[in-house]
C-alpha atoms as a PDB file:
ATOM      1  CA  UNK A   1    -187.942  -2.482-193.802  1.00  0.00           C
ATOM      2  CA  UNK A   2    -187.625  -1.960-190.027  1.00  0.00           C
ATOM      3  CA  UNK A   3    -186.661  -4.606-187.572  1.00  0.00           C
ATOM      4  CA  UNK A   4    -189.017  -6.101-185.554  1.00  0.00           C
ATOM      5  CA  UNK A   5    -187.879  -6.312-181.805  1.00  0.00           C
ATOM      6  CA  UNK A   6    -187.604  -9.108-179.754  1.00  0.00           C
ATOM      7  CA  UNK A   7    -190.062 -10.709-177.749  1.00  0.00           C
ATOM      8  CA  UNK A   8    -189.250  -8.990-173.803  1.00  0.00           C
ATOM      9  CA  UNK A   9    -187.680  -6.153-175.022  1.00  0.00           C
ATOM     10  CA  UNK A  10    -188.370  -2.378-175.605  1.00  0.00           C
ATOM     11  CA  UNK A  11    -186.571  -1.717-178.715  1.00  0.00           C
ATOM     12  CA  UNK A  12    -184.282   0.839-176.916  1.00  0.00           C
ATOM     13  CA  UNK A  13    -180.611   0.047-176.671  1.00  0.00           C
ATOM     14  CA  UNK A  14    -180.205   1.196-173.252  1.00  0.00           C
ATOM     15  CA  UNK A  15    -183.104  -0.254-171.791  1.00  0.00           C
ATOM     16  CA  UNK A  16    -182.627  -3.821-173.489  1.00  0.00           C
ATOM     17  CA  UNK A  17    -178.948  -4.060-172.565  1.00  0.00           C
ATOM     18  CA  UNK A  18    -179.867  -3.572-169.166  1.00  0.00           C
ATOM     19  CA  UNK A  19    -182.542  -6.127-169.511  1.00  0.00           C
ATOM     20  CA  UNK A  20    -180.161  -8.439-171.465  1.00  0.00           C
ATOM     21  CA  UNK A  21    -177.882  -8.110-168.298  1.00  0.00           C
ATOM     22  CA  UNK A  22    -180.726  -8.907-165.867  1.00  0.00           C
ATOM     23  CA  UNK A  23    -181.667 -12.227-167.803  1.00  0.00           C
ATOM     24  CA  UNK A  24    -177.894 -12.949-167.484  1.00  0.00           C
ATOM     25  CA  UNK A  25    -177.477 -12.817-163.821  1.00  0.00           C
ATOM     26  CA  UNK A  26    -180.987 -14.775-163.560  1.00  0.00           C
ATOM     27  CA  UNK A  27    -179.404 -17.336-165.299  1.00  0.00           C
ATOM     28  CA  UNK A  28    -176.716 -17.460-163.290  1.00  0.00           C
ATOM     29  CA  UNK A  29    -178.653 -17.474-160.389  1.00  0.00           C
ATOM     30  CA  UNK A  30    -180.546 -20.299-161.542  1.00  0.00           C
ATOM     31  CA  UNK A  31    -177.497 -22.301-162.212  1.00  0.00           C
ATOM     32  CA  UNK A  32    -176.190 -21.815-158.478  1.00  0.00           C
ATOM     33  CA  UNK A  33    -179.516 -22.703-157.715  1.00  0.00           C
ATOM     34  CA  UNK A  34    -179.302 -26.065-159.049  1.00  0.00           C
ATOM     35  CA  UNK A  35    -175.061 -26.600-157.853  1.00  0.00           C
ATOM     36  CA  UNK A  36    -177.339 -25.654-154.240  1.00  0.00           C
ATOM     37  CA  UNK A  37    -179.983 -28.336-154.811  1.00  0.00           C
ATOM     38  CA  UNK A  38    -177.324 -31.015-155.720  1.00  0.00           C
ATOM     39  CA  UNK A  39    -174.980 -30.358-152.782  1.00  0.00           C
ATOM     40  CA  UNK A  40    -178.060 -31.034-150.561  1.00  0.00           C
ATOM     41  CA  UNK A  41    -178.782 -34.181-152.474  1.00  0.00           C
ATOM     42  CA  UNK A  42    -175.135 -35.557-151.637  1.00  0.00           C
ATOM     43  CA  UNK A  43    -174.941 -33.941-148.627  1.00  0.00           C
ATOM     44  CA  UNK A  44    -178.456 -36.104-147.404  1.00  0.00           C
ATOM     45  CA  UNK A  45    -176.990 -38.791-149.308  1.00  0.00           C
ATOM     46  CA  UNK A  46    -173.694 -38.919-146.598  1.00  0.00           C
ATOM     47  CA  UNK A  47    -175.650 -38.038-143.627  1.00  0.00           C
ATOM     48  CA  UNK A  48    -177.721 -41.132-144.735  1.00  0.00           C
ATOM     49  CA  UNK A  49    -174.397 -43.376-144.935  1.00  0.00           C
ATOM     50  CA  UNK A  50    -172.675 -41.854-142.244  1.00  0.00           C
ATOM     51  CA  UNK A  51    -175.391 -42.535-139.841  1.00  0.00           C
ATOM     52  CA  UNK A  52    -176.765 -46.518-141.249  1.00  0.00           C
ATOM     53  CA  UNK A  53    -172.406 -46.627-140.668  1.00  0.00           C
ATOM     54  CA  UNK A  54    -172.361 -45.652-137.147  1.00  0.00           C
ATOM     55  CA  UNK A  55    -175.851 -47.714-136.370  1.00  0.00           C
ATOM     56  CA  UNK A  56    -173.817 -50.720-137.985  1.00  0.00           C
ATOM     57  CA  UNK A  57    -170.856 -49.890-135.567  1.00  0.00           C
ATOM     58  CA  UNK A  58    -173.376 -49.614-132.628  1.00  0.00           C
ATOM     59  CA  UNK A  59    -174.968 -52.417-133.074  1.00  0.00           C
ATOM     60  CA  UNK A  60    -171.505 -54.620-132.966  1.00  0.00           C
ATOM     61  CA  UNK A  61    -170.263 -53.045-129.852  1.00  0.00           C
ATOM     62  CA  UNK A  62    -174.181 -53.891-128.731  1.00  0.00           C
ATOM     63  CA  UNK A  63    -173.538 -57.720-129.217  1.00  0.00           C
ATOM     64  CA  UNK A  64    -170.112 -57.495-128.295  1.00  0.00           C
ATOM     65  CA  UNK A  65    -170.994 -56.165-124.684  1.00  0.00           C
ATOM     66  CA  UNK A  66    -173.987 -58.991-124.419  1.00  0.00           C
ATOM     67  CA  UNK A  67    -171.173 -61.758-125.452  1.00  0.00           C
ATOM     68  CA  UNK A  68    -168.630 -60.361-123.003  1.00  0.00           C
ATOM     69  CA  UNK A  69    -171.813 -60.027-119.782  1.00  0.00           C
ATOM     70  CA  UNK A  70    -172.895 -63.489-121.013  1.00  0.00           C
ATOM     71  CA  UNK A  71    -169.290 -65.114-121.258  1.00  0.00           C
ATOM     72  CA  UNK A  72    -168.747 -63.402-117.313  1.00  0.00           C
ATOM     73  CA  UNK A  73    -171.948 -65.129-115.952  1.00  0.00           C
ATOM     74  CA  UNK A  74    -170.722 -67.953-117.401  1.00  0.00           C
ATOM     75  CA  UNK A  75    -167.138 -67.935-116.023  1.00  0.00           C
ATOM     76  CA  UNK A  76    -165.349 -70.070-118.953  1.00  0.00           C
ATOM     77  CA  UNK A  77    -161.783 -68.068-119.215  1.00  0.00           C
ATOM     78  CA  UNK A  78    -161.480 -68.723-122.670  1.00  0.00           C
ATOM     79  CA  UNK A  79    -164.804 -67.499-123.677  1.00  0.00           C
ATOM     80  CA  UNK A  80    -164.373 -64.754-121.839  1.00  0.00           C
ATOM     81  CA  UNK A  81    -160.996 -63.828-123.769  1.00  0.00           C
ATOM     82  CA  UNK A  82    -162.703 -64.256-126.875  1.00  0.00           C
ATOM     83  CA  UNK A  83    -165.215 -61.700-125.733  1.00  0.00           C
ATOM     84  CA  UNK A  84    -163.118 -59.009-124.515  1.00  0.00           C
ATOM     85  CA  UNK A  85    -161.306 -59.017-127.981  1.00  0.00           C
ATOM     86  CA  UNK A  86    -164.702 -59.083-129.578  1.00  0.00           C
ATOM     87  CA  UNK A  87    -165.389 -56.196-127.625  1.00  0.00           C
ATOM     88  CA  UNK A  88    -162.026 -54.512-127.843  1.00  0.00           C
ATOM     89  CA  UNK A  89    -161.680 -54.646-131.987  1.00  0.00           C
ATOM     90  CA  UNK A  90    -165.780 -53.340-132.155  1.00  0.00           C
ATOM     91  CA  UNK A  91    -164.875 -50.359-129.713  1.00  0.00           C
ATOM     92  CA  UNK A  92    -161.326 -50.114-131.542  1.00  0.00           C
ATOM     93  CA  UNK A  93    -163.169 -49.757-134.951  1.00  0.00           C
ATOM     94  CA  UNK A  94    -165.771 -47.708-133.612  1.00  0.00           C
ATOM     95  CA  UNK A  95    -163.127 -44.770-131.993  1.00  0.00           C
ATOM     96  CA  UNK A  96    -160.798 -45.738-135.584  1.00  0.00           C
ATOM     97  CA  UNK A  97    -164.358 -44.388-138.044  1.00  0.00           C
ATOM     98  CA  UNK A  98    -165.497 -42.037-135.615  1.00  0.00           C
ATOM     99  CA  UNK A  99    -163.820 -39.015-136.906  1.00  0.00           C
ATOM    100  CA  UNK A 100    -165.358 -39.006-140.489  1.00  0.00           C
ATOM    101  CA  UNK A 101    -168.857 -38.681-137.980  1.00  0.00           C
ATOM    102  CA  UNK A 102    -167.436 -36.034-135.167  1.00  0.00           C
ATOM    103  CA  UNK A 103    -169.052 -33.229-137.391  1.00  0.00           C
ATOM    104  CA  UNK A 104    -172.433 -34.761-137.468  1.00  0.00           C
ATOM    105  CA  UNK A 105    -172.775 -36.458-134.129  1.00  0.00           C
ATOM    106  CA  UNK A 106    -170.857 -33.494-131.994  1.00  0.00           C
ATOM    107  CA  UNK A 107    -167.851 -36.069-131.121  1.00  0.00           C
ATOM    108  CA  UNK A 108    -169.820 -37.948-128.685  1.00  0.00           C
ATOM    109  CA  UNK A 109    -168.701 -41.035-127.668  1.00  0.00           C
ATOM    110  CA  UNK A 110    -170.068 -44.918-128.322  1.00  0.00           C
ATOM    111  CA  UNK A 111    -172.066 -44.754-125.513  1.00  0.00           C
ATOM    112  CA  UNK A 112    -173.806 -41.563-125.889  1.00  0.00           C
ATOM    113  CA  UNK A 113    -175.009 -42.012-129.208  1.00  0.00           C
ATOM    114  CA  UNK A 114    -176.682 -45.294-128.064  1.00  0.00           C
ATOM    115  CA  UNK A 115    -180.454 -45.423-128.335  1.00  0.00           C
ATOM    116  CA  UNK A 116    -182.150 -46.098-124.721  1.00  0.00           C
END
């Protein structure tokens, strides 16, 4: 009784070893397709963090620079102490995490990357 052949192939050696090699480099294709699609999942994922980080950061040297104006129009030396350290440890924090975002911000500084 003769063999039937397989569903995609010709039933020729040489022809369906060729084929069986072109269904193995699809599948490996496919697979790097997939590592590709989940690297850009993570990858969004980080830029995502990175940047609610750095609005977090901006936002504290924000209200640290309205404390320190408000503490100056109101003259009281110890207030305005407090405000300059305020200010000092945001901007210190801020330049400390910065280079995890240099890559994806272009190493601009606090100010630059401020909205308005």
């Amino acid at each position: 009784m003769r063999e039937e052949t397989p569903v995609n192939r010709t039933g020729r050696p040489e022809i369906d070893d060729l084929l069986d090699a072109a269904d193995a480099e699809h599948q490996t294709l496919a697979e790097l397709q997939v590592i590709g699609q989940a690297e850009n999942i993570v990858t969004r994922s980080r830029h995502a963090e990175i940047a609610a980080e750095h609005q977090a950061l901006d936002e504290r040297i924000r209200q640290a620079d309205d404390e320190m104006r408000a503490a100056q129009e109101d003259g009281e030396a110890d207030r305005i102490a407090a405000a300059s350290a305020a200010r000092d440890s945001a901007r210190a924090d801020f330049r400390r995490r910065s280079p995890t975002r240099d890559n994806t911000r272009g190493g601009r500084s606090p100010a630059a990357c401020r909205p308005g």
